[in-house]
Protein backbone atom coordinates (compact mmCIF):
# COMPACT_ATOMS: atom_id res chain seq x y z
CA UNK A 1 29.80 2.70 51.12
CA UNK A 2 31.92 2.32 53.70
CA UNK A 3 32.17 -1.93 54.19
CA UNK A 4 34.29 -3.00 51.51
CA UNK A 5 33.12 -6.67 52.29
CA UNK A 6 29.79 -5.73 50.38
CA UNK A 7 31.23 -4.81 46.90
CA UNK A 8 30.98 -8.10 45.94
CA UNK A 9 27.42 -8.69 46.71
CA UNK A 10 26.48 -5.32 45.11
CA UNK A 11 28.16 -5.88 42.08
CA UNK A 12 26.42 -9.46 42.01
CA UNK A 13 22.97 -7.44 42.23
CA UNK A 14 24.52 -4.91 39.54
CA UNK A 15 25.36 -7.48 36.91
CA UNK A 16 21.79 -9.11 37.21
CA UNK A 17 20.08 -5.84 36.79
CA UNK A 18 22.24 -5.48 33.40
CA UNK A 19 21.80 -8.93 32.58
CA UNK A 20 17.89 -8.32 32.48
CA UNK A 21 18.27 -5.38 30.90
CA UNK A 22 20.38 -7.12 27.50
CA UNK A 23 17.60 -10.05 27.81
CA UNK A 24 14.81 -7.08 26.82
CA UNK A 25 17.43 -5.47 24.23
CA UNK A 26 18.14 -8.70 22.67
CA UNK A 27 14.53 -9.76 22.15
CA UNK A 28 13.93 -6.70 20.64
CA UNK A 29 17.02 -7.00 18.06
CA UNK A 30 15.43 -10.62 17.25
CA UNK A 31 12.30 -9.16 16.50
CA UNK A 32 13.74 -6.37 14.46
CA UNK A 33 16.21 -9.18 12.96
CA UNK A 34 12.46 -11.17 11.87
CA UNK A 35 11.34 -8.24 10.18
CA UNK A 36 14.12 -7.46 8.38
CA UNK A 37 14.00 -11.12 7.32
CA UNK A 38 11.16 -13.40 7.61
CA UNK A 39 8.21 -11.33 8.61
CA UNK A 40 5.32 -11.00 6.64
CA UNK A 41 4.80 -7.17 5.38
CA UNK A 42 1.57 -7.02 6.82
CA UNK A 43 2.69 -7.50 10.17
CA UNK A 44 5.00 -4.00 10.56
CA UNK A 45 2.55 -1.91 12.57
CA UNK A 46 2.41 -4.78 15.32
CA UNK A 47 6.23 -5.34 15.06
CA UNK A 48 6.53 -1.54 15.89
CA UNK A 49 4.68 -2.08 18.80
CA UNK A 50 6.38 -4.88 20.16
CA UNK A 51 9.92 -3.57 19.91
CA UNK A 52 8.72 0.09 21.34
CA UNK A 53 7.25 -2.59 24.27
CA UNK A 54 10.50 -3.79 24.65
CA UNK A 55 12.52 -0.89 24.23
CA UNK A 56 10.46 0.76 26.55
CA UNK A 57 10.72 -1.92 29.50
CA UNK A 58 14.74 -2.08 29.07
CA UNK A 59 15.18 1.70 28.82
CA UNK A 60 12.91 1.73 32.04
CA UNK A 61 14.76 -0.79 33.82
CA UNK A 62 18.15 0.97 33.07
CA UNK A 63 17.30 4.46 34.13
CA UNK A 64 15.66 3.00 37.58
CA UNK A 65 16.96 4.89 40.68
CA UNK A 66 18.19 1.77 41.52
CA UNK A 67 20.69 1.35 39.06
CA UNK A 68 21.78 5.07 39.77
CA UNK A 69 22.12 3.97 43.39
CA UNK A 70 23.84 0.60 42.67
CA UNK A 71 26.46 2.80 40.41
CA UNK A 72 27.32 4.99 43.44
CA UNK A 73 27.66 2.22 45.95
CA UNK A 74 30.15 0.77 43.78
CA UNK A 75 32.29 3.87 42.97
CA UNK A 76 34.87 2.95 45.46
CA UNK A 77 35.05 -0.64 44.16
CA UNK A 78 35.62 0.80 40.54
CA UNK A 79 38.40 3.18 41.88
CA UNK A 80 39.85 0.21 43.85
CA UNK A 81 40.27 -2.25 40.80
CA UNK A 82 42.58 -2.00 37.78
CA UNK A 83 40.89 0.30 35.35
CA UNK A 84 41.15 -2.91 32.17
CA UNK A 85 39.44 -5.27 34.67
CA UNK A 86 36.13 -6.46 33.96
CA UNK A 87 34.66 -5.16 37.30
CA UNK A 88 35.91 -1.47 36.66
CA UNK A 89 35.53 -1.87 33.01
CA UNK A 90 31.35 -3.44 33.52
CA UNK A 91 30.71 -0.12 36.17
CA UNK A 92 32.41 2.46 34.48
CA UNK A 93 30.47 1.42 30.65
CA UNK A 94 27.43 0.90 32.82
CA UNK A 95 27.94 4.62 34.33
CA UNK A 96 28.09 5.89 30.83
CA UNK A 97 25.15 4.20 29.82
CA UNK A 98 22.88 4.61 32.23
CA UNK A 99 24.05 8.85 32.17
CA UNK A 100 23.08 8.93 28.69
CA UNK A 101 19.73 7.14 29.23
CA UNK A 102 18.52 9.38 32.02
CA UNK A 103 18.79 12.29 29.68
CA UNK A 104 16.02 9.89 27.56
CA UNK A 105 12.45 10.12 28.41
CA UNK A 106 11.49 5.98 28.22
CA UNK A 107 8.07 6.92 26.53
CA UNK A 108 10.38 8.95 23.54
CA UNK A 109 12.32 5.69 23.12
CA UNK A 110 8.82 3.93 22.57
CA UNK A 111 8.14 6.74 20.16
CA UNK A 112 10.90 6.94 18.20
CA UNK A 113 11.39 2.44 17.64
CA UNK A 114 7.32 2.53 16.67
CA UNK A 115 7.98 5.06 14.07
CA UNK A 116 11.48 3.39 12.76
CA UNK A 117 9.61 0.46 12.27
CA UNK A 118 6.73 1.84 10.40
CA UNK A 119 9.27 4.05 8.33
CA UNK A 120 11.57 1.19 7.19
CA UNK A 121 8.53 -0.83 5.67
CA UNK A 122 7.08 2.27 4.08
CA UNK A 123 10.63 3.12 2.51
CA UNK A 124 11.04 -0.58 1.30
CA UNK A 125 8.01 0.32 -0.71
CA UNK A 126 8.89 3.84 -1.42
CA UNK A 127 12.24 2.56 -2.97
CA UNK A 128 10.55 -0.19 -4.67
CA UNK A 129 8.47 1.90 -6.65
CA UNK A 130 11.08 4.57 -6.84
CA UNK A 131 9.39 7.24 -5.51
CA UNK A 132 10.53 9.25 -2.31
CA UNK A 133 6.94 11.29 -1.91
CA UNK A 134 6.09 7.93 -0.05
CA UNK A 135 8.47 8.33 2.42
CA UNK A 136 9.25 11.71 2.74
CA UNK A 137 6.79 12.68 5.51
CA UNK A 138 7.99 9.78 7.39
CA UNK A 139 12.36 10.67 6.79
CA UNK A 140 10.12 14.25 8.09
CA UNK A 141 9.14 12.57 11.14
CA UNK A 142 12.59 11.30 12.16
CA UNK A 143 14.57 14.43 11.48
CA UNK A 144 12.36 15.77 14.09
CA UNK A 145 12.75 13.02 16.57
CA UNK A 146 16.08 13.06 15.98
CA UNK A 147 16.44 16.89 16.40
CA UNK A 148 14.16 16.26 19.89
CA UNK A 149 16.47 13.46 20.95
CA UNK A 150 19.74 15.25 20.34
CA UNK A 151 17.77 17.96 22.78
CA UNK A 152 18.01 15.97 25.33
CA UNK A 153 21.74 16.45 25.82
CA UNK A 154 23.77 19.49 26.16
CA UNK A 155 25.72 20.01 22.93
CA UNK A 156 28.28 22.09 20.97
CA UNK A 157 27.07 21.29 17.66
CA UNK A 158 22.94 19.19 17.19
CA UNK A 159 24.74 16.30 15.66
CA UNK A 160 27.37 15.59 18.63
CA UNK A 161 25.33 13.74 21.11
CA UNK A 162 23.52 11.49 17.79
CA UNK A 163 27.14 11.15 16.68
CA UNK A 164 28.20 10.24 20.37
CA UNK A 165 25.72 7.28 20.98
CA UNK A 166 27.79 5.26 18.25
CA UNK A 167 30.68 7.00 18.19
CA UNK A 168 31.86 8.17 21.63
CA UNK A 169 34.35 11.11 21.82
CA UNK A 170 33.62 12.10 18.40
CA UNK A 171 32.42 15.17 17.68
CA UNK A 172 31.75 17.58 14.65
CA UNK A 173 34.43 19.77 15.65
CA UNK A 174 36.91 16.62 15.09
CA UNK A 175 35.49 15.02 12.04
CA UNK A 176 34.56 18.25 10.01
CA UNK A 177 38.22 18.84 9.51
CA UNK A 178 39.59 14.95 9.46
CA UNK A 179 37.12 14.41 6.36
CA UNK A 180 38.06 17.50 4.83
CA UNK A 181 41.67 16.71 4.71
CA UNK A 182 40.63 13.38 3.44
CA UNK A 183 38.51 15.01 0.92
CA UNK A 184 41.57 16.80 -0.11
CA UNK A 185 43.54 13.67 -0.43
CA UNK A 186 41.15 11.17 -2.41
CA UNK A 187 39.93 13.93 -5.18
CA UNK A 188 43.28 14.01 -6.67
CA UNK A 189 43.80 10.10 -6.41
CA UNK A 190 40.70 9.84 -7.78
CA UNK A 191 40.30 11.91 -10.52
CA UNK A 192 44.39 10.29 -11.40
CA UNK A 193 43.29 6.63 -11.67
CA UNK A 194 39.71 7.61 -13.95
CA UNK A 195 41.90 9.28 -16.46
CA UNK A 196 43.63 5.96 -16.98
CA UNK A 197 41.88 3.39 -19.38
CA UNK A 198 39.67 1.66 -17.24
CA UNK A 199 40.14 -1.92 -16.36
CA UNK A 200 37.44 -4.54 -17.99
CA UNK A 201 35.44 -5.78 -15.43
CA UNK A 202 32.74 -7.64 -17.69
CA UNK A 203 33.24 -11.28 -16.01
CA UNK A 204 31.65 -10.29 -12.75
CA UNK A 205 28.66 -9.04 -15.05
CA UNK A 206 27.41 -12.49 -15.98
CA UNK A 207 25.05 -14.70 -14.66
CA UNK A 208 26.07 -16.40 -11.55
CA UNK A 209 23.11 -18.42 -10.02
CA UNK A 210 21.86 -17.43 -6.63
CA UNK A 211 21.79 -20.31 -4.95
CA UNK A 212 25.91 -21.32 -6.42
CA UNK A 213 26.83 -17.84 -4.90
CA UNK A 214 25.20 -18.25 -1.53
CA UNK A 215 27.29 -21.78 -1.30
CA UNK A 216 30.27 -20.14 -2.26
CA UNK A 217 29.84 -16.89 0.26
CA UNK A 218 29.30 -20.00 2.97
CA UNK A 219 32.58 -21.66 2.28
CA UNK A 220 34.47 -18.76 1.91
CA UNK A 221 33.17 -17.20 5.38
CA UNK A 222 33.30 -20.22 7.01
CA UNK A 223 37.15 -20.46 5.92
CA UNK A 224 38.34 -17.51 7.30
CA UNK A 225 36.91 -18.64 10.68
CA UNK A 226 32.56 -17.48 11.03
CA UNK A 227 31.57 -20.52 13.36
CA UNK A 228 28.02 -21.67 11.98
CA UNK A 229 27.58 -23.79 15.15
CA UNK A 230 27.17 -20.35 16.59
CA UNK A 231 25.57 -18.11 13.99
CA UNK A 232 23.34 -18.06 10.33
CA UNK A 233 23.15 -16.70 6.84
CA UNK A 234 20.02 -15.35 5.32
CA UNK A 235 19.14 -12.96 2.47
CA UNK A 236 17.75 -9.34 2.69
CA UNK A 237 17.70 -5.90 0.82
CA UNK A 238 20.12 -4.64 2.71
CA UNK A 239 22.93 -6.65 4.75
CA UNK A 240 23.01 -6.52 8.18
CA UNK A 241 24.42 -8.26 11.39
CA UNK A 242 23.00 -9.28 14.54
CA UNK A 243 24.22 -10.58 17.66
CA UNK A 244 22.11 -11.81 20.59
CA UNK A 245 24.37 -13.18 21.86
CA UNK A 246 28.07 -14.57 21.63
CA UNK A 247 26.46 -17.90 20.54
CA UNK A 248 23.93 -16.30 18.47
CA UNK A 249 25.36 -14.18 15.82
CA UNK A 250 23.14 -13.85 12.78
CA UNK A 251 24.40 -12.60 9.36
CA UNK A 252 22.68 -11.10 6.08
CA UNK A 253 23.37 -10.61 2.45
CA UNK A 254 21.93 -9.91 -0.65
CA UNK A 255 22.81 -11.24 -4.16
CA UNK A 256 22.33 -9.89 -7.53
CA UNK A 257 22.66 -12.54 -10.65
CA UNK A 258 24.25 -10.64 -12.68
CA UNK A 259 26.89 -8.79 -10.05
CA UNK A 260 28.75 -11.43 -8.64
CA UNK A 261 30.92 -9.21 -6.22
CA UNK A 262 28.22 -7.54 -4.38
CA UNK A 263 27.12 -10.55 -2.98
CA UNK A 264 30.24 -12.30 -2.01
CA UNK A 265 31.85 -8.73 -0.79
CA UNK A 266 28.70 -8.22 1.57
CA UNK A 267 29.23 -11.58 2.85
CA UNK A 268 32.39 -11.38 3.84
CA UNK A 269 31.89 -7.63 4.99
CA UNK A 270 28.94 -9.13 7.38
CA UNK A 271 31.30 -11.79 8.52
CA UNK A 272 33.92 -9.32 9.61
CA UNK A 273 31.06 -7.78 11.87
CA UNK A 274 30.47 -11.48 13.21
CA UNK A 275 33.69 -12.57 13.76
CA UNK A 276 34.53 -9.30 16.47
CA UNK A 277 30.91 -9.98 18.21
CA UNK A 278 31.94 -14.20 18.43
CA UNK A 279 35.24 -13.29 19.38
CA UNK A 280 34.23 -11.49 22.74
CA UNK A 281 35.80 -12.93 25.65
CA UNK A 282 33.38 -15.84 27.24
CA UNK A 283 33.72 -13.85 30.49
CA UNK A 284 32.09 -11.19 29.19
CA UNK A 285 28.61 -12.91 28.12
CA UNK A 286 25.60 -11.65 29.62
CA UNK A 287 26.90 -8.50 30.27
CA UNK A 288 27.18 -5.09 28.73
CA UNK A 289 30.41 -5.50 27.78
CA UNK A 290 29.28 -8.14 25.30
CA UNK A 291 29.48 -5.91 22.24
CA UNK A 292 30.97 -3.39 19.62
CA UNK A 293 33.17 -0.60 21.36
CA UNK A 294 31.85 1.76 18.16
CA UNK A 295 30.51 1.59 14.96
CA UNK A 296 33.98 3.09 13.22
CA UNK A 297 35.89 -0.01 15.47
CA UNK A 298 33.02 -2.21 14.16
CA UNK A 299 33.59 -0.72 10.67
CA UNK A 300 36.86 -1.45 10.68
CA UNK A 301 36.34 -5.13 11.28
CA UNK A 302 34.52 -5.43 8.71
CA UNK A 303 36.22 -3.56 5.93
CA UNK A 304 39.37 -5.21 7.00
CA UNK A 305 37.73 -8.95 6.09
CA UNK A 306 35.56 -7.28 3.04
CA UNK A 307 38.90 -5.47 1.49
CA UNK A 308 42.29 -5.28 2.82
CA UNK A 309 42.25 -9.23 3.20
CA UNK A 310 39.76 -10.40 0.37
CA UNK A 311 40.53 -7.91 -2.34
CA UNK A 312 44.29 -8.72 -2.12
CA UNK A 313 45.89 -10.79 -4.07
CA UNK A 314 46.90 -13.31 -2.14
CA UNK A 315 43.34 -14.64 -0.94
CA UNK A 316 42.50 -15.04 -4.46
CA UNK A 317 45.88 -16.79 -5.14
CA UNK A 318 43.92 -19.16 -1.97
CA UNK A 319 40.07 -19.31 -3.40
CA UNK A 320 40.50 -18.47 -6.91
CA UNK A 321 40.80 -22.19 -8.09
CA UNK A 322 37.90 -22.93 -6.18
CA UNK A 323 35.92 -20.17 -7.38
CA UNK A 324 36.82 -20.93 -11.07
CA UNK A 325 35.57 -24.61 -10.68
CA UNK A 326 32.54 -23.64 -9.14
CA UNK A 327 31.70 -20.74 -11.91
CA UNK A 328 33.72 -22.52 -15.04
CA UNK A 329 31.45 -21.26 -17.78
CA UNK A 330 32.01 -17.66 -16.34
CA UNK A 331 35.51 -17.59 -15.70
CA UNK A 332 37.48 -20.50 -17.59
CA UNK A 333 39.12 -17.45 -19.67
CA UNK A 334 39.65 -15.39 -17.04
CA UNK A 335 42.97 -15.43 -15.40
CA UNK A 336 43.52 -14.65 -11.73
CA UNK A 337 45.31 -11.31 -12.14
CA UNK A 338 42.03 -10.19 -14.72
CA UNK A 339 39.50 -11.12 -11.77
CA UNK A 340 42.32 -9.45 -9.12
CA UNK A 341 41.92 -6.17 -11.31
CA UNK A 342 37.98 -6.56 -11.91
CA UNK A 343 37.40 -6.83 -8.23
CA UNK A 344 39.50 -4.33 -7.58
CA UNK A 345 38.01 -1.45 -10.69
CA UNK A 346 38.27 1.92 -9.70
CA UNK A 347 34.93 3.92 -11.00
CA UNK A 348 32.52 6.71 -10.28
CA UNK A 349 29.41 5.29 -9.31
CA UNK A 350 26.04 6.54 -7.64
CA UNK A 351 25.42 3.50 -5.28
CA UNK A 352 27.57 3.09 -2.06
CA UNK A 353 27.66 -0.40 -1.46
CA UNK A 354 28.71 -0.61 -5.16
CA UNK A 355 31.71 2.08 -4.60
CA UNK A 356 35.64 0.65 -4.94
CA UNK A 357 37.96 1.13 -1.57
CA UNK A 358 38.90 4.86 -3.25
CA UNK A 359 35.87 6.58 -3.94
CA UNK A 360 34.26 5.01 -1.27
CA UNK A 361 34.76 7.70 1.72
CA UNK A 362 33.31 9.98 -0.97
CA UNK A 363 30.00 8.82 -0.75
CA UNK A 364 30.31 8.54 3.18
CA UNK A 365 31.52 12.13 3.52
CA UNK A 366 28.38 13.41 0.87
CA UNK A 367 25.82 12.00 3.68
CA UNK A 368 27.71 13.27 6.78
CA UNK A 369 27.62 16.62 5.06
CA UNK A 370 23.92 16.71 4.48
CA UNK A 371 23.05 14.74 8.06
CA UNK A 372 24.70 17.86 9.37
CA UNK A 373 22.52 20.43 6.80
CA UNK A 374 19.17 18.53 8.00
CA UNK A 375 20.14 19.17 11.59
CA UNK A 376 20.80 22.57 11.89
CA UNK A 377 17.88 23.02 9.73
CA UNK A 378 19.84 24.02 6.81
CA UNK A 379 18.02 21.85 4.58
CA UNK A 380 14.88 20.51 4.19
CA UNK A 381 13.67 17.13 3.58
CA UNK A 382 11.48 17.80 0.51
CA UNK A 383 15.10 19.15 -1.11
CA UNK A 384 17.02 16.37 0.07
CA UNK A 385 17.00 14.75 -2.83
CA UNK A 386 18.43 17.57 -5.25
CA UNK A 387 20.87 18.68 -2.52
CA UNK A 388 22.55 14.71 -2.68
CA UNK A 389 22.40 14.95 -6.57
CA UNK A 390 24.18 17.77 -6.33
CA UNK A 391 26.71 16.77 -4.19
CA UNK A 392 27.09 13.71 -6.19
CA UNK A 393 27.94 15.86 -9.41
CA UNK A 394 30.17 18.04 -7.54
CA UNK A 395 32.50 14.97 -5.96
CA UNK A 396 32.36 11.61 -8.32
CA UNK A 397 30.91 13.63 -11.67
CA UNK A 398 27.40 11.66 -11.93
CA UNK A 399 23.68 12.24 -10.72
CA UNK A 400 22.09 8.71 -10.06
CA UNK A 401 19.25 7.63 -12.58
CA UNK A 402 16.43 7.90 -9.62
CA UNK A 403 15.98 8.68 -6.02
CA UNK A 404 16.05 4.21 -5.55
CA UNK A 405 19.49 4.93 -6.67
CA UNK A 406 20.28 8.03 -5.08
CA UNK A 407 18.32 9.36 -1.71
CA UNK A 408 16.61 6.26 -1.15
CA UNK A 409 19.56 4.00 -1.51
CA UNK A 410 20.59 3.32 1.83
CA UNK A 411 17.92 1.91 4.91
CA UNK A 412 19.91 3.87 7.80
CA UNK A 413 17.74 7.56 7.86
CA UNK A 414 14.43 5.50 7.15
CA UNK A 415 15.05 2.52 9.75
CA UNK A 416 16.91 4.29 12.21
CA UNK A 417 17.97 8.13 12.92
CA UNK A 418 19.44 11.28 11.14
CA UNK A 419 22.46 11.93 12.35
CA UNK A 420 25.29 9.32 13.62
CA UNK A 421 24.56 7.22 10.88
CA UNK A 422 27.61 6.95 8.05
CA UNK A 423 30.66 8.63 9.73
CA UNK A 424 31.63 5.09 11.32
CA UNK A 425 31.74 3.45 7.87
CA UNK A 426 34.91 5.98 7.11
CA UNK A 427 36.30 5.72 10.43
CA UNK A 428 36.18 1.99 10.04
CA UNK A 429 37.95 2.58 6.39
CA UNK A 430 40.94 4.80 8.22
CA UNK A 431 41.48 1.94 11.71
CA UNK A 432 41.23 -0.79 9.63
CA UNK A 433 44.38 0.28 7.54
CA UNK A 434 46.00 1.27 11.05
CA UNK A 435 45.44 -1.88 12.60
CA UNK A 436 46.23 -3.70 9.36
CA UNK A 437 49.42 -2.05 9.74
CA UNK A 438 50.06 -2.89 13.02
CA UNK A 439 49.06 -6.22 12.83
CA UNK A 440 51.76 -6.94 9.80
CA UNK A 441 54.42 -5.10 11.88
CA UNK A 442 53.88 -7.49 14.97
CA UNK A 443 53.73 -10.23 12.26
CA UNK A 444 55.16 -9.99 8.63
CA UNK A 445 53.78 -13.54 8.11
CA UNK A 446 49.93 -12.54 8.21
CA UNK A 447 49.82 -12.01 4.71
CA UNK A 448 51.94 -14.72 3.70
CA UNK A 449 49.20 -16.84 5.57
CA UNK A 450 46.75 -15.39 3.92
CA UNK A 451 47.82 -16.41 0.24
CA UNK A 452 47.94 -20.13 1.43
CA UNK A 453 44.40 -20.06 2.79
CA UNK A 454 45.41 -19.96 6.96
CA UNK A 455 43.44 -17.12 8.13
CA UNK A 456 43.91 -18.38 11.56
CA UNK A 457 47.25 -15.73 12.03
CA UNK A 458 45.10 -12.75 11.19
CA UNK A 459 42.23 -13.71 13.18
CA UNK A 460 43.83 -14.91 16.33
CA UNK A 461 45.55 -11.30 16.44
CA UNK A 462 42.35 -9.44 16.02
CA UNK A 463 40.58 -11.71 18.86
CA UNK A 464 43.59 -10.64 21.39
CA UNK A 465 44.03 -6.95 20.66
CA UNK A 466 40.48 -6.19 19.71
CA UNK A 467 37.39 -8.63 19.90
CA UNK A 468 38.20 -10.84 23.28
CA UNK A 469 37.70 -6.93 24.95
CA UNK A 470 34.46 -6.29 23.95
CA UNK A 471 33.51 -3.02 25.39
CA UNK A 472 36.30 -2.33 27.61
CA UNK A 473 37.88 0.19 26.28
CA UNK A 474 36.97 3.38 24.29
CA UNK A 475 37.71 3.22 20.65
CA UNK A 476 40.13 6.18 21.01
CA UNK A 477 41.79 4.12 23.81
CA UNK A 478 41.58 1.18 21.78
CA UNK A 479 43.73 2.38 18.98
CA UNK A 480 46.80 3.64 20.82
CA UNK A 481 46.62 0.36 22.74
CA UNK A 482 47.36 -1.24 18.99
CA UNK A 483 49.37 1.28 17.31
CA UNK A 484 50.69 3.71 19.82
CA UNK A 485 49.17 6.26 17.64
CA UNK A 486 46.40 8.35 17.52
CA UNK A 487 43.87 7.93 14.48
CA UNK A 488 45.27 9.06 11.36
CA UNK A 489 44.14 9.06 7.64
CA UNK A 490 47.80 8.12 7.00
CA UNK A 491 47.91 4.66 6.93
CA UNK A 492 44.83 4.78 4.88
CA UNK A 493 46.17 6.59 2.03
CA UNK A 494 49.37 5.34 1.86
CA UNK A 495 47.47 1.75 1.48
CA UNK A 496 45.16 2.91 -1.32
CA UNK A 497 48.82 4.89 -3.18
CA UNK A 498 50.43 1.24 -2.81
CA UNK A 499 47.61 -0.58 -4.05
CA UNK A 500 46.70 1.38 -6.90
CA UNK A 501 49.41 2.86 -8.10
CA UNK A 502 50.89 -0.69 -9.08
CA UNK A 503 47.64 -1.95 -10.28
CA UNK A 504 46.88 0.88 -12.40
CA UNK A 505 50.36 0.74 -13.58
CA UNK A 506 51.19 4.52 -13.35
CA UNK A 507 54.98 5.42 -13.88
CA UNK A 508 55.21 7.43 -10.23
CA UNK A 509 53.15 7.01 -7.02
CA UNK A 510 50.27 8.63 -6.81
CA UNK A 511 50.28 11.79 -5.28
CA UNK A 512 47.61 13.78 -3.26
């Protein structure tokens, strides 16, 4: 286009095509958000046929020659403008996204969000009554849309364009080895801190009433800066987060009576979700760029909140008073440094969301590996379960008691895709400790402010370097903005050395 005086009308016309386009992806994420939540069981095939409606109409509207014509008209704007403006920054992630989702038949998309829906209610039942015959034609089912949607891009390896979508610029070729080396690091630390006596974490294994814990969770969430004006908490099987907007950002957890860590750990894990998605930059609302960079960046929000910040010390130096009023029949014994160590136990375990910060990337790294098998049509679905109780004996020692506890643990292959699905968690794990890091470096008094209860340093940094962005930048980019470095598992591991070493009181650092 050769009259520069139109860019600004074109790029007008561009963000209201976009803008129509998050209106039909939103509705569909508060329908799916409904199900997940309030919806009757008996509504789940008409749900699936709603969001594939909606789905459908936004995938439409985004692969529209139009949009591929708007895109090229604007090239020379994009070029024009600096590259971390909002105008280059809303073209070029709109580029990407509308590249991908050309490759995408829009009846497929209807396809595939019918069938997740379906599938998730028909695993809640299958893991109910602990039996993964129920579900396995269905997990069947969405290998081989996954497999056909994978086809739709060229590839080096099946999983790279499912691990792209959520991940972009990771590949196999790049986490095979990263996880491998990690692999090679935890085992040792692992297998160091198990040999110790363990620590007695039998006050978090009480009762603790439901509705005391949700109250709690609230205070504690709403402390560290979640703005309830402009989000919720509900209760679900398995936590989530939504955003619909930067005014509407919905959170989930679950609580167990007896467990009092799960629930107030999800909680705060959820939170760190909310707090990037409220922290985008006003600017950028109602546009693309209103949103997560990448699940691992995403991750790493969270897992920051859940356990660098509120399985240190110091915040419990902050809420522990307040927790032991609230729960005085449970922990009126219990000193500070005993529930600093219980929350904080190092063990073996078969369920994920119940894993400690060290054996946690084990559990991630057993599901990447047989995402990968599934793909390449190494492994079948009727031997999934065997293949992950073996892996679980070979890494952490322990076969879970049933496939509820084992296969059917997680809601990620039955509600959404094979394939993409649990590398982010570990990324997150591995940038949170490298932001954490740099964040301490540009201020020593973070954590300092965190033992007296002001959250407010931490948070403030997070919103500048990472949340006001929203989608600008790659996550790749994104991290050598913060650190100057590339990712590394270094920071990571010489955290979880630190931490552990001290707490399990061994006589020399623990070495990998």
């Amino acid at each position: 286009m050769s009259n520069i005086s139109l860019f600004p009308a074109k790029y007008q016309e561009l963000k209201n095509h976009l803008r129509k386009i998050q209106n039909l992806e939103n509705a569909a994420s508060i329908l799916n958000w409904d199900q997940t939540t309030y919806m009757p069981n008996g509504g789940s095939y008409a749900r699936g046929q709603q969001i594939a409606t909606l789905k459908e109409l936004a995938h439409e509207k985004l692969t529209d020659p139009t949009m591929g014509q708007l895109l090229e008209d604007l090239r020379s704007y994009e070029q024009s403008s600096p590259y971390d403006s909002t105008e280059a920054s809303l073209i070029r992630v709109a580029r990407r996204d509308y590249e991908r989702a050309v490759r995408i038949p829009s009846k497929f998309m209807a396809k595939f969000c019918q069938h997740q829906a379906i599938s998730y209610e028909t695993w809640v039942k299958a893991k109910f009554l602990k039996d993964f015959s129920i579900v396995q034609p269905y997990l069947e089912k969405t290998l081989e849309l996954s497999q056909e949607l994978a086809s739709f891009f060229p590839y080096k390896h099946i999983a790279d364009p499912l691990i792209d979508l959520v991940d972009e610029g990771m590949t196999v070729s790049i986490l095979r080895p990263l996880f491998s080396k990690l692999r090679q690091k935890l085992r040792p630390i692992v297998e160091a801190i198990t040999d110790t006596p363990p620590i007695d974490d039998s006050c978090l294994h009480q009762y603790y009433s439901r509705e005391q814990q949700l109250n709690f969770g609230y205070i504690v969430i709403k402390r560290i800066g979640f703005d309830f004006q402009r989000g919720r908490l509900d209760v679900t099987p398995h936590p989530f987060t939504s955003s619909f907007s930067i005014g509407d950002v919905r959170i989930t957890t679950r609580i167990y009576e007896n467990n009092f860590s799960e629930g107030l750990f999800s909680t705060i894990h959820e939170a760190g979700h909310a707090l990037y998605e409220q922290g985008i930059g006003t600017e950028l609302e109602g546009t693309l760029l209103a949103g997560g960079i990448s699940s691992g960046i995403h991750e790493s929000q969270s897992r920051l909140w859940e356990n660098i910040v509120a399985r240190s010390r110091g915040f419990w130096e902050c809420f522990y008073p307040q927790l032991q009023g609230t729960f005085l029949k449970q922990l009126s014994s219990t000193s500070v440094s005993k529930f600093y160590q219980a929350i904080n136990r190092v063990a073996k375990s078969a369920i994920r969301t119940d894993a400690d910060e060290v054996t946690y990337n084990l559990h991630i790294m057993i599901r990447f590996d047989l995402e990968l098998a599934m793909l390449e049509g190494k492994l079948a679905v009727k031997d999934l379960p065997e293949a992950w109780n073996e892996l679980y004996k070979k890494d952490l020692g322990l076969v879970p008691a049933n496939n509820s506890e084992g296969v059917m643990q997680d809601v990620h292959w039955y509600g959404e895709m094979i394939g993409g699905m649990f590398q982010g968690y570990t990324l997150g794990n591995l940038i949170a400790a490298q932001i954490y890091q740099a964040a301490i470096k540009y201020n020593p008094e973070i954590p300092v402010g965190i033992e007296q209860g002001n959250f407010d340093l931490l948070r403030q940094w997070l919103k500048q370097n990472i949340h006001q962005h929203g989608r600008k930048y790659t996550a790749n980019e994104l991290i050598y903005r913060i650190t100057g470095k590339p990712l590394s598992i270094d920071p990571f591991i010489d955290y979880i050395q630190d931490k552990y070493s001290n707490m399990y009181h061994m006589k020399v650092p623990i070495s990998a």
